[in-house]
C-alpha atoms as a PDB file:
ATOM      1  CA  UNK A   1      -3.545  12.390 -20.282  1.00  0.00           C
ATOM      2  CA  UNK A   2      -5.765   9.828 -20.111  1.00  0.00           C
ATOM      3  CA  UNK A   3      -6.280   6.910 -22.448  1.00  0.00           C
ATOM      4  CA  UNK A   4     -10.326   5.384 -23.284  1.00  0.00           C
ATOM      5  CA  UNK A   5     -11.758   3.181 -25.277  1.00  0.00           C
ATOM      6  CA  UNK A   6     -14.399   3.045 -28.048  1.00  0.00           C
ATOM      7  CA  UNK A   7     -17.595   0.833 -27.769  1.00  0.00           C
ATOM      8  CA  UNK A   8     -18.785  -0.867 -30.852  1.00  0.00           C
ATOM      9  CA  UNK A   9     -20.843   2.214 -31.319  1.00  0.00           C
ATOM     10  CA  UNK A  10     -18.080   4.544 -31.618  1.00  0.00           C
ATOM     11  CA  UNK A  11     -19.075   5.870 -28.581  1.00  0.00           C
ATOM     12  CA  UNK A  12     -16.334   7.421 -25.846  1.00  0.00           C
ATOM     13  CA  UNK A  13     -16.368   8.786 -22.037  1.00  0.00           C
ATOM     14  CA  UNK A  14     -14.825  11.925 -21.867  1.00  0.00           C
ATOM     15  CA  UNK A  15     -12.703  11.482 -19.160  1.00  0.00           C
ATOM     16  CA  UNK A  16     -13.618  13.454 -15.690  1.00  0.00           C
ATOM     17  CA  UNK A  17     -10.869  15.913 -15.734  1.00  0.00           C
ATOM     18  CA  UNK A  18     -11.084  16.955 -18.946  1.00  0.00           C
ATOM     19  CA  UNK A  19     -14.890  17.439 -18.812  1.00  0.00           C
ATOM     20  CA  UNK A  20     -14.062  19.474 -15.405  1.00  0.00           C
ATOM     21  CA  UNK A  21     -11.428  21.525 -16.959  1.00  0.00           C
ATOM     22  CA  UNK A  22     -13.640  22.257 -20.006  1.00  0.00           C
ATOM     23  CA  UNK A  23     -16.467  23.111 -18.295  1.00  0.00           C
ATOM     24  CA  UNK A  24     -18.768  20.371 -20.632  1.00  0.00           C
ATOM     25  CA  UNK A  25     -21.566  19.534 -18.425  1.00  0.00           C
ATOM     26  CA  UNK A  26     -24.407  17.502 -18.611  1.00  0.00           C
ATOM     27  CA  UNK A  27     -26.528  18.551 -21.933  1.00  0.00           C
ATOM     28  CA  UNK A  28     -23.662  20.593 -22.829  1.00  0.00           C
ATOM     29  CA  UNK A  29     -23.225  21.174 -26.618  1.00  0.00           C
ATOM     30  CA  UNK A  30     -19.699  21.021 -28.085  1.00  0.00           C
ATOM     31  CA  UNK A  31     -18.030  21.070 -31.598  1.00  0.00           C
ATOM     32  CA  UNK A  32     -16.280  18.173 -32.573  1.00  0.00           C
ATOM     33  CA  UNK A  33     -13.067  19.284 -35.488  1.00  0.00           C
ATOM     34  CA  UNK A  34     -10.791  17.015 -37.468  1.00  0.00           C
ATOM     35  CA  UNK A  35      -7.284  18.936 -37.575  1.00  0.00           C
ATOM     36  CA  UNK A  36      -5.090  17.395 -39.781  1.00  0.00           C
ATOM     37  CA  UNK A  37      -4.469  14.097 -38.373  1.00  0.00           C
ATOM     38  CA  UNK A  38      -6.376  14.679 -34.487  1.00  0.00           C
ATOM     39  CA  UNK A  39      -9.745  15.630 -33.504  1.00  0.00           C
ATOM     40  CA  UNK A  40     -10.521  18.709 -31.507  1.00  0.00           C
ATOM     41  CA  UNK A  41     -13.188  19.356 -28.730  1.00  0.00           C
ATOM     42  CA  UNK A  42     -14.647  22.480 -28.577  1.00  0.00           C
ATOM     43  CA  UNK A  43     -17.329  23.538 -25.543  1.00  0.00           C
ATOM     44  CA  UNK A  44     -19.943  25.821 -27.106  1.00  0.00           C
ATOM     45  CA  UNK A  45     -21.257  28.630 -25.157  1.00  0.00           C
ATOM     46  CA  UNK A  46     -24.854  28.350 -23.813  1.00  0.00           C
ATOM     47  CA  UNK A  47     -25.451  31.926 -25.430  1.00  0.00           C
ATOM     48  CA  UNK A  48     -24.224  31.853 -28.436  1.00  0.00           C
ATOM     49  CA  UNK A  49     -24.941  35.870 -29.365  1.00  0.00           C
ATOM     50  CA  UNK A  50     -24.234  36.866 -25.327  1.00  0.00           C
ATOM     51  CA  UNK A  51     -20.731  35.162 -26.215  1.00  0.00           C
ATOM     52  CA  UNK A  52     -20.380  37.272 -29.351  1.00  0.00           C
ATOM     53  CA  UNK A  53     -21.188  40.340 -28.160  1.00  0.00           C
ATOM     54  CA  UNK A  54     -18.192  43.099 -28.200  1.00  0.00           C
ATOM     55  CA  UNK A  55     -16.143  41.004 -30.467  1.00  0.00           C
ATOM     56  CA  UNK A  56     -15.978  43.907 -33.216  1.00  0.00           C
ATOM     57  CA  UNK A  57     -15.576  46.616 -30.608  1.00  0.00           C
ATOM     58  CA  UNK A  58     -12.429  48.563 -31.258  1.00  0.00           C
ATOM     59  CA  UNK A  59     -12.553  47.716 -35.331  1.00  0.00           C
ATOM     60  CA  UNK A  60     -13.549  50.301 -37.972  1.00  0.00           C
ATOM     61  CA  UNK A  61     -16.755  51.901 -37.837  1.00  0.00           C
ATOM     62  CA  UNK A  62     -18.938  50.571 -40.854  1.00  0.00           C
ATOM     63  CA  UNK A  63     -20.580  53.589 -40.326  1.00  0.00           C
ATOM     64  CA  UNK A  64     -17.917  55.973 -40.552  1.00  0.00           C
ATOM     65  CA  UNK A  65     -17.088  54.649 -43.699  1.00  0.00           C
ATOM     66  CA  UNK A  66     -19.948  54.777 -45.404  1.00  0.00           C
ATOM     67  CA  UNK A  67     -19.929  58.728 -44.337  1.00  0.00           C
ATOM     68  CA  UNK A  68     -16.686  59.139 -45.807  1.00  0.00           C
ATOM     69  CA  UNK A  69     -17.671  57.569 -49.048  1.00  0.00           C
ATOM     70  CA  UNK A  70     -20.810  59.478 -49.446  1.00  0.00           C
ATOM     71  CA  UNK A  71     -18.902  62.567 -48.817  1.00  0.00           C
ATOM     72  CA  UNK A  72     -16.385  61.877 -51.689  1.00  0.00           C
ATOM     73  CA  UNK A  73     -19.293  61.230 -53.688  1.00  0.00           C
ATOM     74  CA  UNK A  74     -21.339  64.679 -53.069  1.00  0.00           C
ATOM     75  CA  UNK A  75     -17.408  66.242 -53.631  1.00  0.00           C
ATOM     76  CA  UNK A  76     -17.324  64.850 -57.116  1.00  0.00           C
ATOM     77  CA  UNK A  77     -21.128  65.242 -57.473  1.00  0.00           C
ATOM     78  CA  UNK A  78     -20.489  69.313 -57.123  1.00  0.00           C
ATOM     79  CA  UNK A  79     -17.655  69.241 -59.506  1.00  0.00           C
ATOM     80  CA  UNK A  80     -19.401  67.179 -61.909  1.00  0.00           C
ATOM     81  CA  UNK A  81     -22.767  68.217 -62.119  1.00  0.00           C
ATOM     82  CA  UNK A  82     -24.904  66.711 -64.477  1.00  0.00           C
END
């Protein structure tokens, strides 16, 4: 792995491979993390909500739930009515 160097700025090159293997091109946003004692570079996606999309697919249904509870509320609503 390459070493580089900081200017007086605090400025560094990230080096050619890296960017490549990244994909961080020019005007390319990324997230910079400190992790314990190391920082991390992170390439954001272009699309933020594109790159999202389908990540709760497969989880439980919000909906579902919320059909379930209203059911066991009618249920007790019909044994207890007021």
């Amino acid at each position: 792995m390459p070493v580089v160097t900081a200017s007086s700025k605090g400025q560094i090159v990230i080096p050619k491979e890296v960017r490549e293997k990244l994909g961080i091109t020019p005007g390319k946003k990324v997230l910079f993390r400190i992790v314990d004692n190391h920082a991390e570079i992170t390439p954001l996606p272009d699309d933020p909500i594109k790159a999202l999309r389908g990540v709760l697919k497969g989880g439980a249904s919000l909906a579902k739930e919320l059909l379930r509870e209203r059911a066991k509320d009618k249920e007790i609503d019909e044994k207890y009515p007021l």
